[in-house]
N, C-alpha and C. Protein backbone atom coordinates (compact mmCIF):
# COMPACT_ATOMS: atom_id res chain seq x y z
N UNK A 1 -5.41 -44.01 6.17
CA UNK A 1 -6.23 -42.85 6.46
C UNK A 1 -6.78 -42.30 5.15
N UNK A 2 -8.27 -42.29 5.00
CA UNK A 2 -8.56 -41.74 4.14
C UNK A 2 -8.92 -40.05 4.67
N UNK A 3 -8.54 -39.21 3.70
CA UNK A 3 -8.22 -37.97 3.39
C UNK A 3 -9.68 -37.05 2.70
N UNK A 4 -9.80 -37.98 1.54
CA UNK A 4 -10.98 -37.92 0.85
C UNK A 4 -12.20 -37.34 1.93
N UNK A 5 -12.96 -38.07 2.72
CA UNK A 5 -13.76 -37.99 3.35
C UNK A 5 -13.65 -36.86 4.36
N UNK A 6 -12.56 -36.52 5.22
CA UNK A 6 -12.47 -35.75 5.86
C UNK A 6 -12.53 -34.50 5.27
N UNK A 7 -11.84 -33.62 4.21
CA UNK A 7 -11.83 -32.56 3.29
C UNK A 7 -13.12 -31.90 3.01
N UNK A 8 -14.48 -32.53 3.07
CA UNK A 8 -15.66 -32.38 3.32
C UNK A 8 -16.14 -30.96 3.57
N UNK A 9 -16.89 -29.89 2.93
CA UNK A 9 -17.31 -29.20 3.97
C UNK A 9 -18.67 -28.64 4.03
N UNK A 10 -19.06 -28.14 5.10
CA UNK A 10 -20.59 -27.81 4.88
C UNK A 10 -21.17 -26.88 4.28
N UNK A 11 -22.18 -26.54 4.15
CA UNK A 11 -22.45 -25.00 3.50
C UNK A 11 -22.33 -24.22 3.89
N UNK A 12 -22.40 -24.00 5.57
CA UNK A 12 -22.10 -22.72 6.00
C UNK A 12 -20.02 -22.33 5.58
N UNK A 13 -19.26 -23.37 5.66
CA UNK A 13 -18.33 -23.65 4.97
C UNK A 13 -17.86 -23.02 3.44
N UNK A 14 -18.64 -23.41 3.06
CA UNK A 14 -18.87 -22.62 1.63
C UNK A 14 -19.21 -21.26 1.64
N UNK A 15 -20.16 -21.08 2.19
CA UNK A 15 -20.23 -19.70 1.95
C UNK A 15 -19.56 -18.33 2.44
N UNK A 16 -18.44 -19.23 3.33
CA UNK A 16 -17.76 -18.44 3.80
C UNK A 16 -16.45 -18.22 3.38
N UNK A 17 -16.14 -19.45 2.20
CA UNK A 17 -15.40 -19.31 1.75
C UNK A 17 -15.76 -18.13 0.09
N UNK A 18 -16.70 -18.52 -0.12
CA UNK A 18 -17.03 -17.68 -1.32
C UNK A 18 -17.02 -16.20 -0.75
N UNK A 19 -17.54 -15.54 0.26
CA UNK A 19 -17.37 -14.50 0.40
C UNK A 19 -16.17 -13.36 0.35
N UNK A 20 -15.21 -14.62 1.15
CA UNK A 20 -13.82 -14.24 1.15
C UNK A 20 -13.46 -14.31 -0.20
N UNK A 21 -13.56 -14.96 -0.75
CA UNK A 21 -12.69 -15.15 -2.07
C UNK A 21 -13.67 -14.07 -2.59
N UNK A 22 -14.45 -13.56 -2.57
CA UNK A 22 -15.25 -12.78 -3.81
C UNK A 22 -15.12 -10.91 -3.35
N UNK A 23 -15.02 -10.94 -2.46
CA UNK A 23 -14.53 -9.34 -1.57
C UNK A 23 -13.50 -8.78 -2.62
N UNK A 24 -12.21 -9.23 -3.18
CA UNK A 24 -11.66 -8.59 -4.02
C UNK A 24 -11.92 -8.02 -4.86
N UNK A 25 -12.91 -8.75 -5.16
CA UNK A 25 -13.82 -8.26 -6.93
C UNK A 25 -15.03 -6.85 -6.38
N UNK A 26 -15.30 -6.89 -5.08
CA UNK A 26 -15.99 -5.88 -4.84
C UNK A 26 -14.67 -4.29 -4.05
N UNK A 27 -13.78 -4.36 -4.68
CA UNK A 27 -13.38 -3.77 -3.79
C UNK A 27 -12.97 -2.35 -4.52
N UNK A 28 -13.43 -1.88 -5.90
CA UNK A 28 -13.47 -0.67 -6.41
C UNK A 28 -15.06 -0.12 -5.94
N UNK A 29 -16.18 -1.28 -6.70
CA UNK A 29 -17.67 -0.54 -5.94
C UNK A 29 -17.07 -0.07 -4.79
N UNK A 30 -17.20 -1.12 -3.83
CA UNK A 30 -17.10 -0.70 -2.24
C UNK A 30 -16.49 0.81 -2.28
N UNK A 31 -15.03 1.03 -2.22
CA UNK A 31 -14.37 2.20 -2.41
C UNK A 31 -15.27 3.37 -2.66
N UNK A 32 -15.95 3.31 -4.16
CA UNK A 32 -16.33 3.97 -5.07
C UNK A 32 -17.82 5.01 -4.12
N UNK A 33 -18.42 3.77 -3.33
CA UNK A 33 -19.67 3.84 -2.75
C UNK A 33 -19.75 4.17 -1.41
N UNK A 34 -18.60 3.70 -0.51
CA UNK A 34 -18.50 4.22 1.05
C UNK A 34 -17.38 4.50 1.21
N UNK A 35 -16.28 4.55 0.64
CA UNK A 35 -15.16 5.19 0.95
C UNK A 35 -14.07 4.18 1.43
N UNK A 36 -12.35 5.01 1.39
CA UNK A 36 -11.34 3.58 1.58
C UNK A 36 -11.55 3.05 3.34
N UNK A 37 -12.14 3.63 4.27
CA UNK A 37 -12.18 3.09 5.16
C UNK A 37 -13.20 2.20 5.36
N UNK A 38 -14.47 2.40 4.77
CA UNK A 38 -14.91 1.03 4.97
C UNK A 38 -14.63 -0.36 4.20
N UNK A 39 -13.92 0.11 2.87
CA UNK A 39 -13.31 -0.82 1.98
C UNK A 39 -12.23 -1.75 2.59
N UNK A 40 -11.65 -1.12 3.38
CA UNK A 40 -10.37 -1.75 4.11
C UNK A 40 -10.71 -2.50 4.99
N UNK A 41 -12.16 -2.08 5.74
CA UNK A 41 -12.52 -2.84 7.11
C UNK A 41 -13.17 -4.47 6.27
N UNK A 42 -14.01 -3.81 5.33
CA UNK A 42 -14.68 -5.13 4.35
C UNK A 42 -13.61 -6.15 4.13
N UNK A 43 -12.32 -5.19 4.12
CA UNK A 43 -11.39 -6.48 3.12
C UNK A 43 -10.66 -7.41 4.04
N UNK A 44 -10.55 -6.95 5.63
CA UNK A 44 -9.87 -7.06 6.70
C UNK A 44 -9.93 -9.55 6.77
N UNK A 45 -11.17 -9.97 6.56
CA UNK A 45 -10.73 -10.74 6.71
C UNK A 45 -9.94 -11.92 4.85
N UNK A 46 -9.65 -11.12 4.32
CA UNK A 46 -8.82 -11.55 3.09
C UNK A 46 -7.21 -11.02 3.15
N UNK A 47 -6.67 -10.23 4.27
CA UNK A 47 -5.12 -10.44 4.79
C UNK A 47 -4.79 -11.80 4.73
N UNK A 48 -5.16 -12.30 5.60
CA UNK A 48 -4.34 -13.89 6.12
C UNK A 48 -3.82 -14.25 4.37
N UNK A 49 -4.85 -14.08 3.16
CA UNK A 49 -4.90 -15.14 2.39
C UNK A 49 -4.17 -14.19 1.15
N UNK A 50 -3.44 -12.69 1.60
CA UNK A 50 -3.36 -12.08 0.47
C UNK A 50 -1.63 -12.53 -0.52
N UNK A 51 -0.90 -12.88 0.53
CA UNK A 51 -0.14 -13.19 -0.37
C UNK A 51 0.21 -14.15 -1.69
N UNK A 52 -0.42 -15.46 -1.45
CA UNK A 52 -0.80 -16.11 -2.14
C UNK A 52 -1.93 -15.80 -2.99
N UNK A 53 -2.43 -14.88 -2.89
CA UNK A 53 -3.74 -14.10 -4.06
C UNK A 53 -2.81 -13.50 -4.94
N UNK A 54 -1.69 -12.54 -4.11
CA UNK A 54 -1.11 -11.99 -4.77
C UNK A 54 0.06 -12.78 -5.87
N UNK A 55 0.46 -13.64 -5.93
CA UNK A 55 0.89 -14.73 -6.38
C UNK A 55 0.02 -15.24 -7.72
N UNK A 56 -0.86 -15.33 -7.38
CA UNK A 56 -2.08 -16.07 -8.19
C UNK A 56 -2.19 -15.09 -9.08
N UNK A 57 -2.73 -13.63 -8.53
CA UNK A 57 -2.69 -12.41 -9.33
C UNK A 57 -1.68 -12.42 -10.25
N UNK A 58 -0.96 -11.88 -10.26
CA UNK A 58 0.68 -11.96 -11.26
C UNK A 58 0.66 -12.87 -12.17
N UNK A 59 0.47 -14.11 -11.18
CA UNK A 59 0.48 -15.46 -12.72
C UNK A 59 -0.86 -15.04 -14.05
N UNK A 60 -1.82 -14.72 -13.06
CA UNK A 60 -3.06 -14.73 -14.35
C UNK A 60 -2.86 -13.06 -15.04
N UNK A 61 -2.24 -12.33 -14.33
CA UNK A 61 -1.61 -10.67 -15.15
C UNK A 61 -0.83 -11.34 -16.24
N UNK A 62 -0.09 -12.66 -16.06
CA UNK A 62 0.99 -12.76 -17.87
C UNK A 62 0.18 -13.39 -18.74
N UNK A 63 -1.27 -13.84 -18.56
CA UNK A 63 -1.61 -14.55 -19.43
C UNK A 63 -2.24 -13.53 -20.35
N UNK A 64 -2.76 -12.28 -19.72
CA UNK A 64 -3.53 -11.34 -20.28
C UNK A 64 -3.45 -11.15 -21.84
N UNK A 65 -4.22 -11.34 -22.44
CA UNK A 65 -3.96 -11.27 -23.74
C UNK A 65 -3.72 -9.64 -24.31
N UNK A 66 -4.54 -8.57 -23.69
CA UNK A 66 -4.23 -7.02 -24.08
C UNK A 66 -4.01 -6.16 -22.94
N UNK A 67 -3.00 -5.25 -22.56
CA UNK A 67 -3.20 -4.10 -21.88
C UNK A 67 -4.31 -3.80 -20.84
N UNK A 68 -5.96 -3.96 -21.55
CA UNK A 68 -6.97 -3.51 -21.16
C UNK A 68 -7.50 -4.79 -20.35
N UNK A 69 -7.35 -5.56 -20.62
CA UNK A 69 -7.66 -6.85 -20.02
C UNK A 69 -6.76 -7.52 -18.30
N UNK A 70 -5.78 -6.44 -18.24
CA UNK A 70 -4.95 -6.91 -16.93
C UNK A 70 -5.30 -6.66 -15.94
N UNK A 71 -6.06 -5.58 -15.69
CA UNK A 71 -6.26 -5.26 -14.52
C UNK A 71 -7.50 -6.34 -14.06
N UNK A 72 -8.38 -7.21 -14.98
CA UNK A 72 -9.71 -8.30 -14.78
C UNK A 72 -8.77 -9.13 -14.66
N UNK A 73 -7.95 -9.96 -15.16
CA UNK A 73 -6.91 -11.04 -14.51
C UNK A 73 -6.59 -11.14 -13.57
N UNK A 74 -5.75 -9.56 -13.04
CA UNK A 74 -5.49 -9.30 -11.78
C UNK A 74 -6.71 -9.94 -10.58
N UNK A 75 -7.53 -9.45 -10.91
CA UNK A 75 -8.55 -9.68 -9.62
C UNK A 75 -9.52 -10.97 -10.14
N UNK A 76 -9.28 -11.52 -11.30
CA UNK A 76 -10.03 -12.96 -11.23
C UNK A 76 -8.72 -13.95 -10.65
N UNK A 77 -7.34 -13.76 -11.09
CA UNK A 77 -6.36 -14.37 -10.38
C UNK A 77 -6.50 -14.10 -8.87
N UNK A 78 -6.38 -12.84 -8.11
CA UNK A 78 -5.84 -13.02 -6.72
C UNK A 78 -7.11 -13.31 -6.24
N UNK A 79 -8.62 -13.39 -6.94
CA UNK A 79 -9.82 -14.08 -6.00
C UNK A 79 -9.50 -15.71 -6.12
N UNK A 80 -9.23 -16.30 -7.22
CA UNK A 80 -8.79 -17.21 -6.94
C UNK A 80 -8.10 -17.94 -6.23
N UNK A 81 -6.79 -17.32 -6.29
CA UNK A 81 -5.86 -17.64 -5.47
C UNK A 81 -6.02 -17.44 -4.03
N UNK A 82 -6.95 -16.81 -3.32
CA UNK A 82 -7.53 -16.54 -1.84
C UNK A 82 -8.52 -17.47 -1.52
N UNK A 83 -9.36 -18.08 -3.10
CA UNK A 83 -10.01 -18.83 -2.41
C UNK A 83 -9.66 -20.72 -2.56
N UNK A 84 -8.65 -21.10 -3.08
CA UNK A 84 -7.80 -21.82 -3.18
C UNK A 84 -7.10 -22.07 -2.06
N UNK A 85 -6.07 -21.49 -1.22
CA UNK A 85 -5.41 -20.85 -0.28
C UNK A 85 -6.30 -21.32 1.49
N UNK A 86 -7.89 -20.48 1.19
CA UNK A 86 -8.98 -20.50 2.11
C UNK A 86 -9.39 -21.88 2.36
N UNK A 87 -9.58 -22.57 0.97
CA UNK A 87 -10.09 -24.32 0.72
C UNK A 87 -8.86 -24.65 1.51
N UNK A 88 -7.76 -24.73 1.05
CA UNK A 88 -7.41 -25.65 1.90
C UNK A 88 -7.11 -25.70 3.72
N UNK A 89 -6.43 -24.60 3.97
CA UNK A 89 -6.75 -23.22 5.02
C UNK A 89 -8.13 -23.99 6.25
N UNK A 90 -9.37 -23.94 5.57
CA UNK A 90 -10.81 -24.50 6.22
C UNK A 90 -10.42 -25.77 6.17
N UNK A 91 -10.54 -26.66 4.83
CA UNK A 91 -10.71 -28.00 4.89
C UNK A 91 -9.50 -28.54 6.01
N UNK A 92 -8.12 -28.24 6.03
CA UNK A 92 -7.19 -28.34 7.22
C UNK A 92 -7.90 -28.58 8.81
N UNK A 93 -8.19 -27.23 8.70
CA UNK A 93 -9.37 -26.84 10.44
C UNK A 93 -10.07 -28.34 10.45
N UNK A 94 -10.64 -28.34 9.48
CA UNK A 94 -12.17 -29.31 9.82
C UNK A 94 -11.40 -30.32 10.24
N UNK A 95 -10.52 -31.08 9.11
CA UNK A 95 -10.11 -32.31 9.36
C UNK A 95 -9.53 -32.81 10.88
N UNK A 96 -8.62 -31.72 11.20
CA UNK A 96 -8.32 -31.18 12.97
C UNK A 96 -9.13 -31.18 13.74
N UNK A 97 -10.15 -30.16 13.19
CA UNK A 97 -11.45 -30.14 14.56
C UNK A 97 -12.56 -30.63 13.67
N UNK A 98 -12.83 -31.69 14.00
CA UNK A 98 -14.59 -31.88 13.46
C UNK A 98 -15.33 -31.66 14.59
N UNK A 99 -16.59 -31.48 13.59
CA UNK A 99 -17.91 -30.88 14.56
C UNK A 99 -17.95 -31.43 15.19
N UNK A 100 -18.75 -31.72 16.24
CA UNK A 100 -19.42 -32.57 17.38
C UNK A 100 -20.58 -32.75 17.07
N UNK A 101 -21.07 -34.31 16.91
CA UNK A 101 -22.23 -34.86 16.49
C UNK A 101 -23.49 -34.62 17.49
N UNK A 102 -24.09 -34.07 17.08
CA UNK A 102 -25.24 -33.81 17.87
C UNK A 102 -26.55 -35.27 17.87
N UNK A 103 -27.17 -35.03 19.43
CA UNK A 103 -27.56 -36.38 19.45
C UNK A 103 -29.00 -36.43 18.73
């Protein structure tokens, strides 16, 4: 069984993974601009993927080289780590359910 080929995904694929993974990094604007309830509703589909962000987060918080610099680790780690998490998360689905070939 090749693996390779199946892991595949489309663009609409992508971009849904980038969104998710990138919501963290918007999530002081957001706050800042409509308030914590719509921030929370925005963030609602990055639960499933937060613990392992949070994971990711922490690891890239020790690399921080200064004080001022942890809190940007923080949230370039746990976007990472959500969208890491998400890749495999989707690519899983697909390989399970592939599309249906249209004629």
């Amino acid at each position: 069984m090749k693996l390779g080929i199946h892991w595949k995904l489309g663009r609409q694929d992508w971009l849904i993974l980038i969104v998710i993974s990138t919501l963290p990094l918007t999530y002081v604007p957001l706050r800042l601009h409509y308030g914590e309830g719509v921030t929370m509703l925005a963030m609602t589909p990055t639960l499933l993927f937060t613990p392992v962000g949070l994971f990711f987060a922490e690891m890239a918080g020790t690399l921080a080289p200064s004080p001022e610099l942890k809190p940007w680790f923080y949230g370039v780690g746990f976007s990472l780590g959500v969208f890491l998490f998400a890749y495999i998360c989707l690519a899983n689905w697909r390989y399970h359910h592939p599309r249906k070939k249209h004629a």
